[in-house]
PDB file of N, CA and C in Angstrom:
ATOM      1  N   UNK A   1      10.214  36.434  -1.325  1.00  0.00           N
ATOM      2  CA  UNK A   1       8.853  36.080  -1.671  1.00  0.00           C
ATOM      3  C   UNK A   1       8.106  35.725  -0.384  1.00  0.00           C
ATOM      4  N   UNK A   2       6.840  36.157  -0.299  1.00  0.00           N
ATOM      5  CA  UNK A   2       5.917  35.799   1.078  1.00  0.00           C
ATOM      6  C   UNK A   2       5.470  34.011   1.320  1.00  0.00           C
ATOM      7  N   UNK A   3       5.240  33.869   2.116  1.00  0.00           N
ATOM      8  CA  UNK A   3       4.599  32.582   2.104  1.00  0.00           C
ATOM      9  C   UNK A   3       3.528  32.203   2.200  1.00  0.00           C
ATOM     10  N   UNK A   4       3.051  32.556   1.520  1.00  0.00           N
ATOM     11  CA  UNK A   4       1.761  32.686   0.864  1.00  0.00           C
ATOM     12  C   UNK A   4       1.721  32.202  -0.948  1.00  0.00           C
ATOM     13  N   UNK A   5       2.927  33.077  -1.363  1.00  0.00           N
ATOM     14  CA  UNK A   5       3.194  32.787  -2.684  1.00  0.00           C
ATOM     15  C   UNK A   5       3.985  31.207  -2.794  1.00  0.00           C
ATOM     16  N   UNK A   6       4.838  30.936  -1.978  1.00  0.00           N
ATOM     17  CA  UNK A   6       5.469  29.991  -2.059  1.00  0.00           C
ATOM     18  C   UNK A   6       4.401  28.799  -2.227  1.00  0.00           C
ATOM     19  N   UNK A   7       3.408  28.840  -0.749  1.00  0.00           N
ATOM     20  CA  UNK A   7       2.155  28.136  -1.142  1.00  0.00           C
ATOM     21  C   UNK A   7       1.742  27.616  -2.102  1.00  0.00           C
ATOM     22  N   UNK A   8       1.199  29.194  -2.919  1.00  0.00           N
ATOM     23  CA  UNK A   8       0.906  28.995  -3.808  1.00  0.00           C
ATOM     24  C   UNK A   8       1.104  28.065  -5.109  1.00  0.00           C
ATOM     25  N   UNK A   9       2.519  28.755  -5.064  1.00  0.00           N
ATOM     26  CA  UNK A   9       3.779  27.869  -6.216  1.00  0.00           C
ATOM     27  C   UNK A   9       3.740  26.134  -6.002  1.00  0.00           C
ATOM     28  N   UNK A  10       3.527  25.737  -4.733  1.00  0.00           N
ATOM     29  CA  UNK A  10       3.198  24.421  -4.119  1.00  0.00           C
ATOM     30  C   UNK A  10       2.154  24.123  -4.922  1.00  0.00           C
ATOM     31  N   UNK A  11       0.763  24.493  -4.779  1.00  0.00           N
ATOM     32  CA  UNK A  11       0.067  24.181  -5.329  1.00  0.00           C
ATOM     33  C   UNK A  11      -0.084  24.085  -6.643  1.00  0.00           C
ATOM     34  N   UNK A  12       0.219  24.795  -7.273  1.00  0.00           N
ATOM     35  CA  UNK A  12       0.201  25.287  -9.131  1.00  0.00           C
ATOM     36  C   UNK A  12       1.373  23.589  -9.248  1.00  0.00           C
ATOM     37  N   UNK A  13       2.307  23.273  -8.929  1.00  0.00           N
ATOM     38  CA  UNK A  13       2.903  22.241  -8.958  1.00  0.00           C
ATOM     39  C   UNK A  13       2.318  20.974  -9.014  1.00  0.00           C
ATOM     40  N   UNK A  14       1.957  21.227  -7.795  1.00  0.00           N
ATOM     41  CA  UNK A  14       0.781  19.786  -7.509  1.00  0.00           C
ATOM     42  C   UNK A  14      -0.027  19.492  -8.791  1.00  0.00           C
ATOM     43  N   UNK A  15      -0.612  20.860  -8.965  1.00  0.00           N
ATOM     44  CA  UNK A  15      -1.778  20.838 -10.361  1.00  0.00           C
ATOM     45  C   UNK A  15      -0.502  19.709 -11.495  1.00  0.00           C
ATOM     46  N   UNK A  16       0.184  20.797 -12.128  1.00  0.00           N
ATOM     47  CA  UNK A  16       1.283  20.240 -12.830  1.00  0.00           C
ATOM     48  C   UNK A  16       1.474  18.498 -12.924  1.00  0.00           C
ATOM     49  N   UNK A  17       1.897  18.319 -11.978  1.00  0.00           N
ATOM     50  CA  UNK A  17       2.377  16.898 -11.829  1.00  0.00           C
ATOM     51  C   UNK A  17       0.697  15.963 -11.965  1.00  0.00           C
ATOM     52  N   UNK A  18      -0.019  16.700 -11.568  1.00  0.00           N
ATOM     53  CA  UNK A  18      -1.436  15.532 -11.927  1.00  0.00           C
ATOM     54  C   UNK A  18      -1.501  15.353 -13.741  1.00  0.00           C
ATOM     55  N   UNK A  19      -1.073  16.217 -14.330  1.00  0.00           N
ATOM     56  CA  UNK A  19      -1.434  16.005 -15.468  1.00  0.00           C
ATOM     57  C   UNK A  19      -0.548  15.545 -16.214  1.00  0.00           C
ATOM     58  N   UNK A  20       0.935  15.794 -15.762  1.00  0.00           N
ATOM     59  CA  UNK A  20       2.207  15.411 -16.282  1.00  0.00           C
ATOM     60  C   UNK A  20       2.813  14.798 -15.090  1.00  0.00           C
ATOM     61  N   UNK A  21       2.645  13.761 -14.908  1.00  0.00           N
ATOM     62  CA  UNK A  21       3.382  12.863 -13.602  1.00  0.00           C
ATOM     63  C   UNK A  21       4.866  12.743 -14.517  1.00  0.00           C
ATOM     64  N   UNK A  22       5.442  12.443 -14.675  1.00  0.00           N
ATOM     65  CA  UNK A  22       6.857  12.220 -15.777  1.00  0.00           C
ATOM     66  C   UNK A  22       7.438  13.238 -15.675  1.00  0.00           C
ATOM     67  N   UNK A  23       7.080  14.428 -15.254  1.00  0.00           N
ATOM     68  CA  UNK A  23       7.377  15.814 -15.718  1.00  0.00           C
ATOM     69  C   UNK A  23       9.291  15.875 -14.208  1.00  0.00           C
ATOM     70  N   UNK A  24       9.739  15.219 -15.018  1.00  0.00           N
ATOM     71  CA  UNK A  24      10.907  15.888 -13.665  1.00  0.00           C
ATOM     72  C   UNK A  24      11.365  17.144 -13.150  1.00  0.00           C
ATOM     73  N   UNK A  25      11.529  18.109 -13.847  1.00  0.00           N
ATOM     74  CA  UNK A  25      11.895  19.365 -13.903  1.00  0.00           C
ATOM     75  C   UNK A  25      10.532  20.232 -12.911  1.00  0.00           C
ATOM     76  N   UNK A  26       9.408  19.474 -12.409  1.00  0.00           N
ATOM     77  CA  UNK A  26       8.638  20.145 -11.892  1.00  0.00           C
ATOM     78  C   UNK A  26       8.934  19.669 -10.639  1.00  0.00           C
ATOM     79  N   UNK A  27       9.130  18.587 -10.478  1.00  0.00           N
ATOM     80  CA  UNK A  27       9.630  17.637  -9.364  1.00  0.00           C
ATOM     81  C   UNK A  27      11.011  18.278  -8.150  1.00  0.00           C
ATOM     82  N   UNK A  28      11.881  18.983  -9.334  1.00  0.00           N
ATOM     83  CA  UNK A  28      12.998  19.694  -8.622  1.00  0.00           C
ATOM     84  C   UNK A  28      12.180  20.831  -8.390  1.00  0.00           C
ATOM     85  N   UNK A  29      11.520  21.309  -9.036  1.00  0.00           N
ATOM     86  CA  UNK A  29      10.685  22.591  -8.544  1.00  0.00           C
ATOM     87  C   UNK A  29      10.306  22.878  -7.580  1.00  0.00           C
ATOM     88  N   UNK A  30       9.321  22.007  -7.379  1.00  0.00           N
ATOM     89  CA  UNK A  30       8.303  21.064  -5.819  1.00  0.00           C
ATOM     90  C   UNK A  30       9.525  21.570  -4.842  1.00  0.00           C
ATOM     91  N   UNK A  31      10.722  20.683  -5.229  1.00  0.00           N
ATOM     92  CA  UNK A  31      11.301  20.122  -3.809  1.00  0.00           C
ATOM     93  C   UNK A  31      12.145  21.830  -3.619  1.00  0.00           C
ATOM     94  N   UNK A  32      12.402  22.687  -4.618  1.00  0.00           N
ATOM     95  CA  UNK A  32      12.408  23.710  -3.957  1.00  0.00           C
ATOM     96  C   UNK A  32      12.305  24.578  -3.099  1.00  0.00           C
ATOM     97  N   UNK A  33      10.740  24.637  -3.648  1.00  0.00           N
ATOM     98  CA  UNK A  33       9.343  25.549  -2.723  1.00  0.00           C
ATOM     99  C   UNK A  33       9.593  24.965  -1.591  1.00  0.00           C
ATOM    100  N   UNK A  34       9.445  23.429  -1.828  1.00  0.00           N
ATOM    101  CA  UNK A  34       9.582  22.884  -0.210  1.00  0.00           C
ATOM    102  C   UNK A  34      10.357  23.395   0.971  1.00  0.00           C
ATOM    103  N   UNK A  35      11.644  23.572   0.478  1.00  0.00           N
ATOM    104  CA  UNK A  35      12.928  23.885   0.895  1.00  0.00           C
ATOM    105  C   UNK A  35      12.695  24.869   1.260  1.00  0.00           C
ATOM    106  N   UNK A  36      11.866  26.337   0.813  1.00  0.00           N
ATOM    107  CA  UNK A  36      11.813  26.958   1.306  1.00  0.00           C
ATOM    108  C   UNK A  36      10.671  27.348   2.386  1.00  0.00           C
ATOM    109  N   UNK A  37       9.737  26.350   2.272  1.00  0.00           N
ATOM    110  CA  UNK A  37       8.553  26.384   3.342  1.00  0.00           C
ATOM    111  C   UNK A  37       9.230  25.401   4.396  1.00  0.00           C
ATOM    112  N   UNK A  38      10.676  24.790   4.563  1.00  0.00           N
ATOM    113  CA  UNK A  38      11.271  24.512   5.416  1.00  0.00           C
ATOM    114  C   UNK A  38      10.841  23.363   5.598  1.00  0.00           C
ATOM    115  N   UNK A  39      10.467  22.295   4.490  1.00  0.00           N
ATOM    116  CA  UNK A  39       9.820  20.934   4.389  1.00  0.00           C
ATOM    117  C   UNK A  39      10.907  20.020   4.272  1.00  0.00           C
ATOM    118  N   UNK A  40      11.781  20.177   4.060  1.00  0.00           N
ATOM    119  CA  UNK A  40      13.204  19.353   3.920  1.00  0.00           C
ATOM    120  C   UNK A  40      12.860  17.567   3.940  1.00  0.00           C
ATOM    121  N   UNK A  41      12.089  17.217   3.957  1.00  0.00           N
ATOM    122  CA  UNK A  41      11.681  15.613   4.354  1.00  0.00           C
ATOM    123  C   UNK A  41      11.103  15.693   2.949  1.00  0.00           C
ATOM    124  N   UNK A  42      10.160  16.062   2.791  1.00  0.00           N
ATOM    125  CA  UNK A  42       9.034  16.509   1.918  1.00  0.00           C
ATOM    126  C   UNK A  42      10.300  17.174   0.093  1.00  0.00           C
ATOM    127  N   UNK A  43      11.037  17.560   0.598  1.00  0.00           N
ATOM    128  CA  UNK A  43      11.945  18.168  -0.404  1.00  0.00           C
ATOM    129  C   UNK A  43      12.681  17.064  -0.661  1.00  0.00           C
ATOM    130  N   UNK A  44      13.323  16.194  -0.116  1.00  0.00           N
ATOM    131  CA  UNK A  44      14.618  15.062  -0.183  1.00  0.00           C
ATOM    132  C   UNK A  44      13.492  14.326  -1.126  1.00  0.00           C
ATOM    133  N   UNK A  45      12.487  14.033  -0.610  1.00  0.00           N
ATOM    134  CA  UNK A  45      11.602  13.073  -1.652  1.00  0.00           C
ATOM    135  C   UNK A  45      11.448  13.523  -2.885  1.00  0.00           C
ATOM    136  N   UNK A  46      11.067  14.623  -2.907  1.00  0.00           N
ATOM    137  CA  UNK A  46      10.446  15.150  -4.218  1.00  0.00           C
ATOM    138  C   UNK A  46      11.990  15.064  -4.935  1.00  0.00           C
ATOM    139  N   UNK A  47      13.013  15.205  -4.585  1.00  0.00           N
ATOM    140  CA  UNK A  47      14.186  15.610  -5.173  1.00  0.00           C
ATOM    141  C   UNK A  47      14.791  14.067  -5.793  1.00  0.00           C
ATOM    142  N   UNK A  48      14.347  12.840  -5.587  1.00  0.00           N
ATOM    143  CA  UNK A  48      14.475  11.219  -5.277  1.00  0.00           C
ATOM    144  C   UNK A  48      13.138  11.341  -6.477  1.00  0.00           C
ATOM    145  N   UNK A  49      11.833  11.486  -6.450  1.00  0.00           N
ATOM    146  CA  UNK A  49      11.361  11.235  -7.614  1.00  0.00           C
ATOM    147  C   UNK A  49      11.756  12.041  -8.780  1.00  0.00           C
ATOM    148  N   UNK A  50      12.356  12.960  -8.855  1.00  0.00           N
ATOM    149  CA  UNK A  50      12.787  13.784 -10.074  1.00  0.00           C
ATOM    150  C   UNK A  50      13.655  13.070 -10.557  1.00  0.00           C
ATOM    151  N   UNK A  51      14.736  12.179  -9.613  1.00  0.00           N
ATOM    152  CA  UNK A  51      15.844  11.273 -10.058  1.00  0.00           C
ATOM    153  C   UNK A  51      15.223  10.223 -10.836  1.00  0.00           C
ATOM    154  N   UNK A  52      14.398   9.835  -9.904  1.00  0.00           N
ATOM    155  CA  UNK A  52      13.594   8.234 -10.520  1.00  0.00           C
ATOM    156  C   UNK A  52      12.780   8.805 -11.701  1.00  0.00           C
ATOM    157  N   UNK A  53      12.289   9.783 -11.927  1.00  0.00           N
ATOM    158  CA  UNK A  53      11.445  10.220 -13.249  1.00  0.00           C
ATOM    159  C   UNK A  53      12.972  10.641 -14.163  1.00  0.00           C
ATOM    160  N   UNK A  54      13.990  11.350 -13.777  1.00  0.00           N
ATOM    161  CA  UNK A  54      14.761  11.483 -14.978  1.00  0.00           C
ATOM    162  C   UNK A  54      15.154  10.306 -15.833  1.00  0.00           C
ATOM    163  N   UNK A  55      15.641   9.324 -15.260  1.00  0.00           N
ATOM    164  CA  UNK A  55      16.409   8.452 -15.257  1.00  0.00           C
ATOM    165  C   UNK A  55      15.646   7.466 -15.866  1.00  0.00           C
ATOM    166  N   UNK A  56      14.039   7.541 -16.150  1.00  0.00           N
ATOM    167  CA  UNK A  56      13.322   6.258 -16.789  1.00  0.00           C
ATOM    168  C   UNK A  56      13.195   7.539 -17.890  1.00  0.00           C
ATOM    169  N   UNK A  57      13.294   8.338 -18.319  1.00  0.00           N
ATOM    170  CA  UNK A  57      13.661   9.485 -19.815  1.00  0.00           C
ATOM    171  C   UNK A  57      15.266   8.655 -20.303  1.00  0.00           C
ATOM    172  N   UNK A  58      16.045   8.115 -19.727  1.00  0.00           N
ATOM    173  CA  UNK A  58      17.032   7.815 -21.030  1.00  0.00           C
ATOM    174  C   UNK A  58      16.757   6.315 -21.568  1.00  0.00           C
TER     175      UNK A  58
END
């Protein structure tokens, strides 16, 4: 995929999470894309709130 799209996918996320902050499964998403726009700082976090958002779901 170009990086451009990945971008993209960044953004459409961002959207996501404004409207569904709780949403964890978007959260691992995020830290994906990240991973692959080579954000790894930016990814470890996002990957730490998906934990902290799963984990207030049980």
């Amino acid at each position: 995929m170009s990086l451009k799209l990945y971008k993209l996918a960044l953004k459409l996320t961002e959207k996501i999470l404004i409207k569904n902050p709780d949403d964890y499964k978007t959260y691992i998403l995020m830290a994906r894309i990240l991973e692959e726009l080579n954000e790894i700082e930016q990814a470890m976090m996002a990957y730490k709130m998906a934990h902290k958002k799963e984990n207030l779901k049980i």
